[in-house]
Protein backbone atom coordinates (compact mmCIF):
# COMPACT_ATOMS: atom_id res chain seq x y z
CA UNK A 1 19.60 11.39 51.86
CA UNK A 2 17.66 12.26 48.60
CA UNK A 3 14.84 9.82 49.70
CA UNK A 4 14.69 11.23 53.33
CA UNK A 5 14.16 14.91 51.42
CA UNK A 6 11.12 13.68 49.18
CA UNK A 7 9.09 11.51 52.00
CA UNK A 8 7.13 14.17 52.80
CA UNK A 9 5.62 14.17 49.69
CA UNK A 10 5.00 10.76 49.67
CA UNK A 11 2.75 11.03 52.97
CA UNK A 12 -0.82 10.43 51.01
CA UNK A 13 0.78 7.26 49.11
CA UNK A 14 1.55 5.69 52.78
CA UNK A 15 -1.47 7.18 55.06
CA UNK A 16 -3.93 4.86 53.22
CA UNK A 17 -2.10 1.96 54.91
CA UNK A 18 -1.84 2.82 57.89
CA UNK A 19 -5.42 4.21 59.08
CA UNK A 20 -8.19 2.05 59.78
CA UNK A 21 -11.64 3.16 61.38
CA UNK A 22 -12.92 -0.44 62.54
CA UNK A 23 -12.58 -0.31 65.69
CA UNK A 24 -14.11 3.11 66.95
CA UNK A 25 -16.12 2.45 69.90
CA UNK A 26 -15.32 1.67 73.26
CA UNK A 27 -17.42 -0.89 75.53
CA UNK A 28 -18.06 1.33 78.24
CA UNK A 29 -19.75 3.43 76.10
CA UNK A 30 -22.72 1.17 75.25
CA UNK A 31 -22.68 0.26 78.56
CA UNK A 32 -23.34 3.68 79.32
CA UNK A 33 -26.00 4.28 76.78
CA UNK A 34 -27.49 0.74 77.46
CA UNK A 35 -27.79 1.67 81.42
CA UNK A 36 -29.22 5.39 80.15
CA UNK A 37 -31.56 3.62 78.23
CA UNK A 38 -32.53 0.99 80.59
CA UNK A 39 -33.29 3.50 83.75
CA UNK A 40 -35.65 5.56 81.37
CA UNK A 41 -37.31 2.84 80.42
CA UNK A 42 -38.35 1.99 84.25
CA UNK A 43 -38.83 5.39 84.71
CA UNK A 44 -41.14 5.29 82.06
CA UNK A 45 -43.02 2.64 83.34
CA UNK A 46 -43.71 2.95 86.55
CA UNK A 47 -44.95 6.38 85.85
CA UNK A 48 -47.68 5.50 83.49
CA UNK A 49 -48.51 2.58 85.52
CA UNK A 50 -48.58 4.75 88.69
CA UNK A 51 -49.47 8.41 87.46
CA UNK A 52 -51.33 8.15 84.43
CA UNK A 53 -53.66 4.63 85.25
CA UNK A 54 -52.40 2.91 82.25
CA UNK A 55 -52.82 -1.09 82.42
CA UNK A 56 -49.79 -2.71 81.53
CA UNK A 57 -48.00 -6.02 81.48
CA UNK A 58 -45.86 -5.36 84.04
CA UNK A 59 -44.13 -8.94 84.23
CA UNK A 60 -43.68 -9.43 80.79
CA UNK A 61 -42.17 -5.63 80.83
CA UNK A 62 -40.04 -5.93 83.84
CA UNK A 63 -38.47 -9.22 82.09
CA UNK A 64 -37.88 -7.43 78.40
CA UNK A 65 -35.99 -4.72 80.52
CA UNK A 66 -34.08 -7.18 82.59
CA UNK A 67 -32.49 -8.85 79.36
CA UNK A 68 -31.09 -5.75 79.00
CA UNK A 69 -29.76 -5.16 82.64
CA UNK A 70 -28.49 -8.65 81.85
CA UNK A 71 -26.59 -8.11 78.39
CA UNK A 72 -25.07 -4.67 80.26
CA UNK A 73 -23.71 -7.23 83.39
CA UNK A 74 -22.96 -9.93 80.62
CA UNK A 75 -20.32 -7.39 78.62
CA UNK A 76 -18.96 -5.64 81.59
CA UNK A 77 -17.86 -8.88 83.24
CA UNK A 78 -16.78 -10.08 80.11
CA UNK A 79 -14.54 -6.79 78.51
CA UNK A 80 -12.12 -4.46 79.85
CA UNK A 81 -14.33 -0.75 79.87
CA UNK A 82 -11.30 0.18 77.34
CA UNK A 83 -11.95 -2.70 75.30
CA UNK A 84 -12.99 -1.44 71.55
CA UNK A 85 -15.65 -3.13 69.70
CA UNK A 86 -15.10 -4.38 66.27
CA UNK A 87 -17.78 -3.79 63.58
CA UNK A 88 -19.65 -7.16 64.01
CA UNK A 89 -19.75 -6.86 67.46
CA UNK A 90 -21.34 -3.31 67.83
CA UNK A 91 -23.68 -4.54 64.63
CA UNK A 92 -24.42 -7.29 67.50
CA UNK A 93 -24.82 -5.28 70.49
CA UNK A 94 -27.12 -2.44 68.24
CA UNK A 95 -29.61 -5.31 67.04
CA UNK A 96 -29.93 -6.54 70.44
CA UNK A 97 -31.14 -3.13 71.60
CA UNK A 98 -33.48 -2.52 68.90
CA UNK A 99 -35.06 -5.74 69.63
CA UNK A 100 -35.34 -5.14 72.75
CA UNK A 101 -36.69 -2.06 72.54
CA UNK A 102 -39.07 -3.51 69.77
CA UNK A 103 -40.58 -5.85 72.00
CA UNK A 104 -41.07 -3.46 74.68
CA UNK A 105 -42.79 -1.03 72.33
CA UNK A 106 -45.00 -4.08 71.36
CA UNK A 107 -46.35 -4.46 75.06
CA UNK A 108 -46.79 -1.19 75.90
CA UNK A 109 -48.87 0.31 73.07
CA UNK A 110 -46.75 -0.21 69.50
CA UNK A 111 -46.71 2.95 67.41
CA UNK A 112 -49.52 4.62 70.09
CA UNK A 113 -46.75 4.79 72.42
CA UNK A 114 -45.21 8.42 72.13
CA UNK A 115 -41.28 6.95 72.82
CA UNK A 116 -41.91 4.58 69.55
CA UNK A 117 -39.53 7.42 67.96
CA UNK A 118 -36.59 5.95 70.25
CA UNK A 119 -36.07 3.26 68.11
CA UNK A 120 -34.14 5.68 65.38
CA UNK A 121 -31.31 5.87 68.55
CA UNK A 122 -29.47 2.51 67.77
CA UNK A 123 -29.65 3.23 63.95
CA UNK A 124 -28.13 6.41 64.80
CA UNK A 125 -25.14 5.39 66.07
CA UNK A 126 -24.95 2.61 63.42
CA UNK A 127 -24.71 5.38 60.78
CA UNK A 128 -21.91 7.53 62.71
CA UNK A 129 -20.19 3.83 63.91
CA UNK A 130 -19.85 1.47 61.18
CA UNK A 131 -19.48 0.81 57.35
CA UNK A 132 -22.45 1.03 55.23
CA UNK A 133 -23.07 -2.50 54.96
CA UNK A 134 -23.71 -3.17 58.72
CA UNK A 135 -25.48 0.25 58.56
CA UNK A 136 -27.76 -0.68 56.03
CA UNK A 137 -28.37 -3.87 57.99
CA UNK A 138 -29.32 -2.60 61.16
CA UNK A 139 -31.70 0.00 59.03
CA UNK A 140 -33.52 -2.94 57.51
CA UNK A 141 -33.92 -4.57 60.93
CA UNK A 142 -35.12 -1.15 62.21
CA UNK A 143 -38.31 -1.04 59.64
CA UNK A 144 -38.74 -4.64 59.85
CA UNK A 145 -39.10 -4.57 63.82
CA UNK A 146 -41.02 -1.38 63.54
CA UNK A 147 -43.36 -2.44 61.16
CA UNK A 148 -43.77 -6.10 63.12
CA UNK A 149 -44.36 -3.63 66.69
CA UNK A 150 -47.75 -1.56 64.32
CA UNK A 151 -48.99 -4.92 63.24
CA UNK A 152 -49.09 -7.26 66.36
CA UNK A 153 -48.64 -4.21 69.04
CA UNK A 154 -50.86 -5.06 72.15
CA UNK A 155 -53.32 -1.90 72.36
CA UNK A 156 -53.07 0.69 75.54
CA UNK A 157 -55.60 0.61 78.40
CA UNK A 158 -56.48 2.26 81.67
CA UNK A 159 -57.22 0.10 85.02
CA UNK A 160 -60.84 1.33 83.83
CA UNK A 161 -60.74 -0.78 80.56
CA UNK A 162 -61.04 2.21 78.72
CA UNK A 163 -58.84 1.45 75.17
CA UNK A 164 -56.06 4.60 74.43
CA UNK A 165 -55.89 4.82 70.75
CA UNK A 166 -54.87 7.25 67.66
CA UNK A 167 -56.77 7.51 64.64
CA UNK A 168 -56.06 5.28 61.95
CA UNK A 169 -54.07 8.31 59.87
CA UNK A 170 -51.75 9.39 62.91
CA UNK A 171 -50.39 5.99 63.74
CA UNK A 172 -49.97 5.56 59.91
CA UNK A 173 -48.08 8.21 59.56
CA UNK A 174 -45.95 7.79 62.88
CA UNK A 175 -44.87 4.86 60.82
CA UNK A 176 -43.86 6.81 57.83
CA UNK A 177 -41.93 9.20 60.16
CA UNK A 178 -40.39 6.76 61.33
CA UNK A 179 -39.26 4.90 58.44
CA UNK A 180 -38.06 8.45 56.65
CA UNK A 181 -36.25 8.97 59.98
CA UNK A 182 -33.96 5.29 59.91
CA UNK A 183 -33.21 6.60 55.79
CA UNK A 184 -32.90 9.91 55.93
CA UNK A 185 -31.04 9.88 59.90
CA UNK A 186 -28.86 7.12 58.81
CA UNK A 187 -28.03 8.62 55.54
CA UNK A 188 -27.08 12.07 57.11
CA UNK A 189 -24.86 10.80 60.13
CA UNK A 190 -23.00 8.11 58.02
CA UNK A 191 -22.20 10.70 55.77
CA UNK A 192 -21.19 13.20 58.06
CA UNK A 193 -19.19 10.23 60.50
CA UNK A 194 -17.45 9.90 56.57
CA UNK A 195 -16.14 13.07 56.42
CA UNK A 196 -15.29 13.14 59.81
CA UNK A 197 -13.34 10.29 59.81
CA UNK A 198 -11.29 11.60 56.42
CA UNK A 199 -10.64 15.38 58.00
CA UNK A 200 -8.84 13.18 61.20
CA UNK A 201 -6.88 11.20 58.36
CA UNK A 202 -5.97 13.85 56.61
CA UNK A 203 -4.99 15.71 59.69
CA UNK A 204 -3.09 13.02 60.61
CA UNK A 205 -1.60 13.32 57.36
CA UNK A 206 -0.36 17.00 57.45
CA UNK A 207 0.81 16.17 61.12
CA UNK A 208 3.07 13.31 59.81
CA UNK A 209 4.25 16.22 56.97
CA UNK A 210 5.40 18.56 59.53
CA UNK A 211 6.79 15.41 61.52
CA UNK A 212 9.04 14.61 58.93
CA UNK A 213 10.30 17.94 58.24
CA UNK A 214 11.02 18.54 61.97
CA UNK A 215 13.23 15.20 61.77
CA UNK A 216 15.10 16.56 58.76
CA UNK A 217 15.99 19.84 60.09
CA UNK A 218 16.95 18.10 63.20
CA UNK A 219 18.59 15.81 61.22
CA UNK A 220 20.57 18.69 60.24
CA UNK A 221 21.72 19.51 63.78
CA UNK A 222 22.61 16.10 64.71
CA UNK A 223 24.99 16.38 61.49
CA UNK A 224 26.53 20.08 62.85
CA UNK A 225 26.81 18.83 66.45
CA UNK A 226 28.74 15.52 65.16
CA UNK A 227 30.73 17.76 63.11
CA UNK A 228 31.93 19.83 65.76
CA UNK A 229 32.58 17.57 68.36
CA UNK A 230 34.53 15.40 66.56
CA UNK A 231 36.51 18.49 65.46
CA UNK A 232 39.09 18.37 68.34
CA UNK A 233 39.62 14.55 68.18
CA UNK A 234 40.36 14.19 65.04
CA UNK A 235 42.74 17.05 65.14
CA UNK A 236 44.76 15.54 67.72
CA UNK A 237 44.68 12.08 65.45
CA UNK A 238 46.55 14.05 62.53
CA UNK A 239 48.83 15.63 65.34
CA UNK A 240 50.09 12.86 66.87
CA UNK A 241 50.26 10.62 63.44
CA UNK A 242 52.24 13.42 61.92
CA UNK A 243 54.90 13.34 65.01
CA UNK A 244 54.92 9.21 64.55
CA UNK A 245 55.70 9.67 60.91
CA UNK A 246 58.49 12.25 61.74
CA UNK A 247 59.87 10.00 64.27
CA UNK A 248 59.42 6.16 62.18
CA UNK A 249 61.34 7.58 58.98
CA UNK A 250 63.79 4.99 59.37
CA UNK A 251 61.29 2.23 59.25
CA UNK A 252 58.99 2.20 55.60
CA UNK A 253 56.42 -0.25 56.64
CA UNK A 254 55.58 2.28 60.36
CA UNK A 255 55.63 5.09 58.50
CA UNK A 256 53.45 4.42 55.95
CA UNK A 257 50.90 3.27 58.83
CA UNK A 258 51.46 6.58 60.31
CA UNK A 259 51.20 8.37 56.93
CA UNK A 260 48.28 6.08 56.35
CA UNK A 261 46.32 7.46 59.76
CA UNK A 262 47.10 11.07 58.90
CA UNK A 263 45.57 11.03 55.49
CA UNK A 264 42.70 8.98 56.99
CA UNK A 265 42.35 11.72 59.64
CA UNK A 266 42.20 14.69 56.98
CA UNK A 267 39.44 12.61 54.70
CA UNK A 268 37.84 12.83 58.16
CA UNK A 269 37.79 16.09 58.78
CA UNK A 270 37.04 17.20 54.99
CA UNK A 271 33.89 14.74 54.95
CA UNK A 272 33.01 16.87 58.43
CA UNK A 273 33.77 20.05 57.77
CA UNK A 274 31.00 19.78 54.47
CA UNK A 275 28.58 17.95 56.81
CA UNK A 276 28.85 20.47 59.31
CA UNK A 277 28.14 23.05 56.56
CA UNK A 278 25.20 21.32 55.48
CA UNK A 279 23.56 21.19 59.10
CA UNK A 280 24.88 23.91 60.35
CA UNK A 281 21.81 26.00 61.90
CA UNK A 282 22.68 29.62 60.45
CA UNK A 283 20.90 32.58 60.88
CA UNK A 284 21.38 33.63 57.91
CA UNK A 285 19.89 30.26 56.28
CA UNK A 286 16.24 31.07 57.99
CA UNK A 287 15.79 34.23 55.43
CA UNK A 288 15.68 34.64 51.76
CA UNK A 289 14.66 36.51 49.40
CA UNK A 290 10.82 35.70 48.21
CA UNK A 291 12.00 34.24 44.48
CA UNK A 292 15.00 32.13 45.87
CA UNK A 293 12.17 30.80 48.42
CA UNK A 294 9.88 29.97 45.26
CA UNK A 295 12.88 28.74 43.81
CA UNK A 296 13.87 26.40 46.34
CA UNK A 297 10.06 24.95 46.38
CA UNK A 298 10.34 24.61 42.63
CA UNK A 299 13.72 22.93 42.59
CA UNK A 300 12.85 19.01 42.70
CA UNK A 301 10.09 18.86 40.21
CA UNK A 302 12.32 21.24 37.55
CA UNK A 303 14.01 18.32 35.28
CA UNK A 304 10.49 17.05 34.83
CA UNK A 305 10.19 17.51 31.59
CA UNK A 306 7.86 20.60 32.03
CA UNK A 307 9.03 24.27 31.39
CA UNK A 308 8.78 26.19 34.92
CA UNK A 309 8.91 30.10 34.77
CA UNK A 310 9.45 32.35 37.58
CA UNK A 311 8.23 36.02 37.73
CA UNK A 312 8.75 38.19 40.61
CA UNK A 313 7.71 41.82 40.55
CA UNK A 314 6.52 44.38 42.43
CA UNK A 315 2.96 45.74 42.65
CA UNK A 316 1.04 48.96 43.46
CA UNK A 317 3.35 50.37 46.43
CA UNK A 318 5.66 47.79 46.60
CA UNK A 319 8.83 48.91 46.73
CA UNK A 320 11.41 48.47 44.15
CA UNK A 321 13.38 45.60 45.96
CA UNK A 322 12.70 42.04 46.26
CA UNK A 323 11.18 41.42 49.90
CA UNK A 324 13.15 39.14 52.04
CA UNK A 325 11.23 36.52 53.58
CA UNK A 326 10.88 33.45 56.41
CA UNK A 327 11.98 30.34 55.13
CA UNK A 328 9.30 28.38 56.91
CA UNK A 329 9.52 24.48 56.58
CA UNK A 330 5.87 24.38 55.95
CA UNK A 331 6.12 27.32 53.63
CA UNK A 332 8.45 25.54 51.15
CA UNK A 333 6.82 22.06 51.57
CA UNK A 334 3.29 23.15 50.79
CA UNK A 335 4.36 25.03 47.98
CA UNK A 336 6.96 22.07 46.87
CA UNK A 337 3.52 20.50 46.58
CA UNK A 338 1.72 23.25 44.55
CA UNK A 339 4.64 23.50 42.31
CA UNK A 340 4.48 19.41 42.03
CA UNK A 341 0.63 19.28 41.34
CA UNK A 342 0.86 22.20 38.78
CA UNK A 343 3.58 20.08 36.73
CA UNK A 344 1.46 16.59 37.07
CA UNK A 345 -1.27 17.84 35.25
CA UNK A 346 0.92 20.80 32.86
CA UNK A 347 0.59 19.72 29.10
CA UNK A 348 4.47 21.88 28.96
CA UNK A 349 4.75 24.68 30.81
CA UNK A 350 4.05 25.80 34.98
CA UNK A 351 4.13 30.13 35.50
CA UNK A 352 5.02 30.78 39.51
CA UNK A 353 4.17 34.54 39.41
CA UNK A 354 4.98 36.93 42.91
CA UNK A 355 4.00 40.14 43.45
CA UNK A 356 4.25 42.42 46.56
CA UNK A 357 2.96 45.65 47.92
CA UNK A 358 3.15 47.78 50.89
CA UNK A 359 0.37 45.48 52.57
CA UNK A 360 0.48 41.64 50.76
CA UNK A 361 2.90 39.29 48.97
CA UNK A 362 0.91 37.20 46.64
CA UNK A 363 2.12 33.93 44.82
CA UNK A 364 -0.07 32.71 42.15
CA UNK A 365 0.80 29.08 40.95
CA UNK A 366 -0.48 27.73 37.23
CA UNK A 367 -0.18 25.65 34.48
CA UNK A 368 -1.79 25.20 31.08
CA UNK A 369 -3.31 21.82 31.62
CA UNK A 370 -7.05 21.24 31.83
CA UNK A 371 -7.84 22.73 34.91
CA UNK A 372 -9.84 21.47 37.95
CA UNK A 373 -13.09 19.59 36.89
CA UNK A 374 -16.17 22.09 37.79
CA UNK A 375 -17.74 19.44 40.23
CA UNK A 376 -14.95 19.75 42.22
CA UNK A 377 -13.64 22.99 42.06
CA UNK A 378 -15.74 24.48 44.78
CA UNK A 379 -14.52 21.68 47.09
CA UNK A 380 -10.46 21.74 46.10
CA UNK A 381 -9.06 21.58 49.09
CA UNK A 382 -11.07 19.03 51.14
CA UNK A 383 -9.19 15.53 52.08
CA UNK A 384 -9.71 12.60 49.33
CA UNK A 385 -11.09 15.11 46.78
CA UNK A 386 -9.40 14.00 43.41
CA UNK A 387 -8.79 17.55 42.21
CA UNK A 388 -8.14 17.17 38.89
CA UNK A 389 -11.24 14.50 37.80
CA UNK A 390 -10.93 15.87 34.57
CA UNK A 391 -7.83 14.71 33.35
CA UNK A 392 -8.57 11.11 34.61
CA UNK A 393 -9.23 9.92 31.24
CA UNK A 394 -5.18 11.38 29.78
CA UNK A 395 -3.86 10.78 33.36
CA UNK A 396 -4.84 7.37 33.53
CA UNK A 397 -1.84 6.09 36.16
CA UNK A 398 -2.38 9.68 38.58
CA UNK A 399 -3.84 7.83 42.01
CA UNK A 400 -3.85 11.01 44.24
CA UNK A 401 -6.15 10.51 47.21
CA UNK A 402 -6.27 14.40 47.17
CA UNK A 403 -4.27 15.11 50.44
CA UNK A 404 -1.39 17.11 48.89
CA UNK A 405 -3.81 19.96 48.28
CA UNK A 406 -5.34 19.35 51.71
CA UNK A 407 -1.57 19.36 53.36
CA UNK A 408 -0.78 22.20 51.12
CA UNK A 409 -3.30 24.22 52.22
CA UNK A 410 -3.54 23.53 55.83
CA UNK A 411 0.48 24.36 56.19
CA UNK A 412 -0.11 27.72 54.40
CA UNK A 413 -2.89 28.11 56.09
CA UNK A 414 -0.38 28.34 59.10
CA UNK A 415 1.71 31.01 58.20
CA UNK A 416 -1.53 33.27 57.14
CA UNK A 417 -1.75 32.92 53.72
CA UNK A 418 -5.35 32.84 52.05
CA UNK A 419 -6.05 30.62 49.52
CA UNK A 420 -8.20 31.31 46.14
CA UNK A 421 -8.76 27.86 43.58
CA UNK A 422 -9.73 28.92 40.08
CA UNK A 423 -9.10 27.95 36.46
CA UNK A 424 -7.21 30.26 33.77
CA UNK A 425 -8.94 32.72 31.92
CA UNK A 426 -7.53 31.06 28.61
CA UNK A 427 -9.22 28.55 26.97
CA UNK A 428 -7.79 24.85 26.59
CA UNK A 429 -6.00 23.58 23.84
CA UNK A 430 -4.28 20.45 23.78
CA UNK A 431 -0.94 20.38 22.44
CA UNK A 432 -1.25 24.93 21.50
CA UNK A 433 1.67 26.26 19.00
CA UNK A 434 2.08 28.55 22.70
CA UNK A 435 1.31 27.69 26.23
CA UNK A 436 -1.97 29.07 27.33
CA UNK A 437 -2.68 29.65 31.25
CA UNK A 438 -5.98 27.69 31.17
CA UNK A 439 -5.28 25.10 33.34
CA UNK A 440 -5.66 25.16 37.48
CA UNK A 441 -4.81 28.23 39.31
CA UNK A 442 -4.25 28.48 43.00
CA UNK A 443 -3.48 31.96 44.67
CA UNK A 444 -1.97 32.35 47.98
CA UNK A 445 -1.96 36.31 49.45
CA UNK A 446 -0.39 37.09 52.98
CA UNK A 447 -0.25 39.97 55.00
CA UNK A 448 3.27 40.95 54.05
CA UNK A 449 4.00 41.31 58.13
CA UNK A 450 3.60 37.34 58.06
CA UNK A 451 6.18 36.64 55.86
CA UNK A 452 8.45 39.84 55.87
CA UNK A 453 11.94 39.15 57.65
CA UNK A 454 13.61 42.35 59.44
CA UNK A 455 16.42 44.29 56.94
CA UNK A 456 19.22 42.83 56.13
CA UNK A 457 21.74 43.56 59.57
CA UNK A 458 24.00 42.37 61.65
CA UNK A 459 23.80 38.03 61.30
CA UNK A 460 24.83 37.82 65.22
CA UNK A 461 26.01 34.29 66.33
CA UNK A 462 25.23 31.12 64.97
CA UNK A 463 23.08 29.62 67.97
CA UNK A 464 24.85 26.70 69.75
CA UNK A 465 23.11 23.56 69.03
CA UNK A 466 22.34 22.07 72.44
CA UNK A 467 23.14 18.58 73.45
């Protein structure tokens, strides 16, 4: 049971595992693009052939567009539309379409032609797509091709003869452009595809959190429900043994049997009867007062080794007695992993300081460690931020992707609390005659009609747990 309690918190250990992002895009939509690509690319044509009296290879055209109509017919009768690509083969598929779109920039005009920027498409989706190997691949391959289509490009002409050219200087620099556009385009979507990709782990992440929880607390009704269903039978077990004992007196080896089933029947009901009062879904259990809560949260990392001291009082307005609040599930796990991120990095001593007024409750949670490294500070609770760089050099075996601050703060996040990162005002001292609070601080306020639970009143019923 004790393992089942802390696997939440052992979410950003497993999530590494079990997410992979190499296999992110679906045939159909390349085909899609590819078809896209290939109908502008007639449309192109025939209008500047037709409209504008530009003299063009139109065989030699027609044929660098049909290997693409080809390659589109090729992959849809060769993969399901659902079929996913793996990196090689969208590396594969990408090249292809530069290429082709290289050589059709080299018959009709090179870096004259004004849709020479199109070739920064495929490199695109590269960047957002795959790794950075295969994206810095298909880059390469972009400049190479690009610079091959300015040096051997056949020149535009009209039906007249009459050559359509740029000055020296503007197809020079269409080059640069485009160069600067495969870096600086490629740079900027891989990096943002990056970040995507680790808010949608780390989502997943908080999701398994709350997952987790949910199967503990129903867990907890399973254990109630078994509890008091198997109330009656067991009851009429012990009834019926007790009569057989009564009745087999006269024969030792019986009775004991009988005496045997009776005792068997009360272990039973005692191993029950405290299960049932573990999982039992009171009302009263969903509120308590705001320190108990912080308590609670507290409670598995407290025989760390680390001191861990609780102050509760109120502030300007507040009144005079301790508020009572919602024990959320989310509540107590995100701060379970404040509390536990506080005492990781703690040289001896964690403060968990409330305070409440007429309009907030605010929670302040610090230690008198190093504090959060000033490159990162600004960027605490983003998914696989290390917050506590710092310290890597005395916390040597600490391998935190940085998703329990992410969790913590998305789940709190939830119930309306706003969060504040900062270091102590204090200045750091390893191993001070007196703890200092100049390590990490993390502040948490809510609007106290978020967490405030109506008076204390009549408990009512427990609600039935439902079958």
């Amino acid at each position: 049971m004790a393992d089942l309690l802390r696997a939440p918190e052992r979410v950003e250990l497993d999530i590494s595992a079990t997410l992979s992002h190499q296999e992110w895009v679906r045939v159909r939509t390349l085909i899609l693009l590819r078809w896209a690509a290939i109908f502008g690319q007639l449309a192109a044509l025939v209008a500047a052939h037709t409209f504008f009296n530009i003299e063009l290879n139109l065989p030699l055209c027609l044929i660098t567009v049909g290997a693409a109509v080809v390659a589109n017919i090729a992959a849809i009768n060769l993969y399901p539309e659902s079929r996913r690509l793996s990196q090689v083969e969208v590396t594969t598929t990408l090249l292809f379409d530069t290429a082709q779109l290289a050589l059709l920039l080299t018959l009709t005009g090179g870096l004259n032609n004004p849709f020479a920027l199109l070739i920064l498409v495929p490199v695109t989706i590269a960047a957002t797509a795959l790794k950075l190997r295969p994206t810095l691949l298909l880059g390469g391959a972009t400049i190479l091709m690009i610079t091959l289509v300015a040096l051997v490009a056949e020149p535009l002409s009209t039906h007249d003869g009459e050559l359509i050219t740029v000055p020296m200087q503007i197809e020079f620099g269409t080059w640069v452009a485009i160069v600067i556009g495969v870096i600086f385009l490629g740079a900027y979507a891989h990096r943002i595809a990056q970040e995507i990709h680790s808010m949608s782990d780390a989502l997943f992440a908080t999701q398994l959190a709350l997952s987790r929880e949910q199967k503990l607390t129903d867990l907890g009704g399973v254990v109630a429900a078994a509890a008091h269903e198997l109330g009656t039978p067991l009851a009429t077990i012990k009834l019926v043994s007790s009569e057989l004992a009564d009745e087999l007196s006269d024969d030792p080896e019986l009775f004991d049997d009988a005496v045997l089933i009776r005792d068997q029947a009360d272990r039973c009901r005692d191993i029950l009867r405290s299960m049932g009062r573990a999982g039992k879904d009171d009302v009263h259990l969903r509120t308590a007062p705001l320190l108990a809560v912080l308590r609670e949260a507290a409670e598995p990392h407290m025989e760390r080794g680390k001191n861990i001291y609780f102050d509760c009082v109120p502030g300007e307005g507040g009144s005079e007695r301790q508020p009572t609040i919602y024990r959320y599930p989310e509540l107590v796990h995100a701060l379970r992993n404040l509390v536990q991120n506080a005492v990781d990095f703690a040289q001896t001593t964690v403060w968990v300081d409330a305070q409440w007024t007429d309009r907030s409750i605010i929670v302040r949670v610090s230690d008198d460690g190093r504090g959060y490294a000033p490159s990162v500070i600004n960027r605490i609770g983003d998914p696989f931020i290390s917050s506590r760089g710092s310290n890597k050099m005395e916390r040597p075996e600490y391998e935190g992707m940085g998703l329990g601050l992410f969790i913590a703060k998305t789940l709190l996040e939830r119930t309306g609390a706003k969060l504040r990162f900062s270091n102590g005002t204090e200045p750091y001292q390893k191993n001070a005659p007196v703890p200092r609070r100049s390590g990490a601080m993390v502040e948490l306020r809510w609007h106290i009609g978020r967490l405030l639970a109506p008076e204390a009143g009549p408990l009512g019923e427990n609600v039935p747990i439902q079958s």
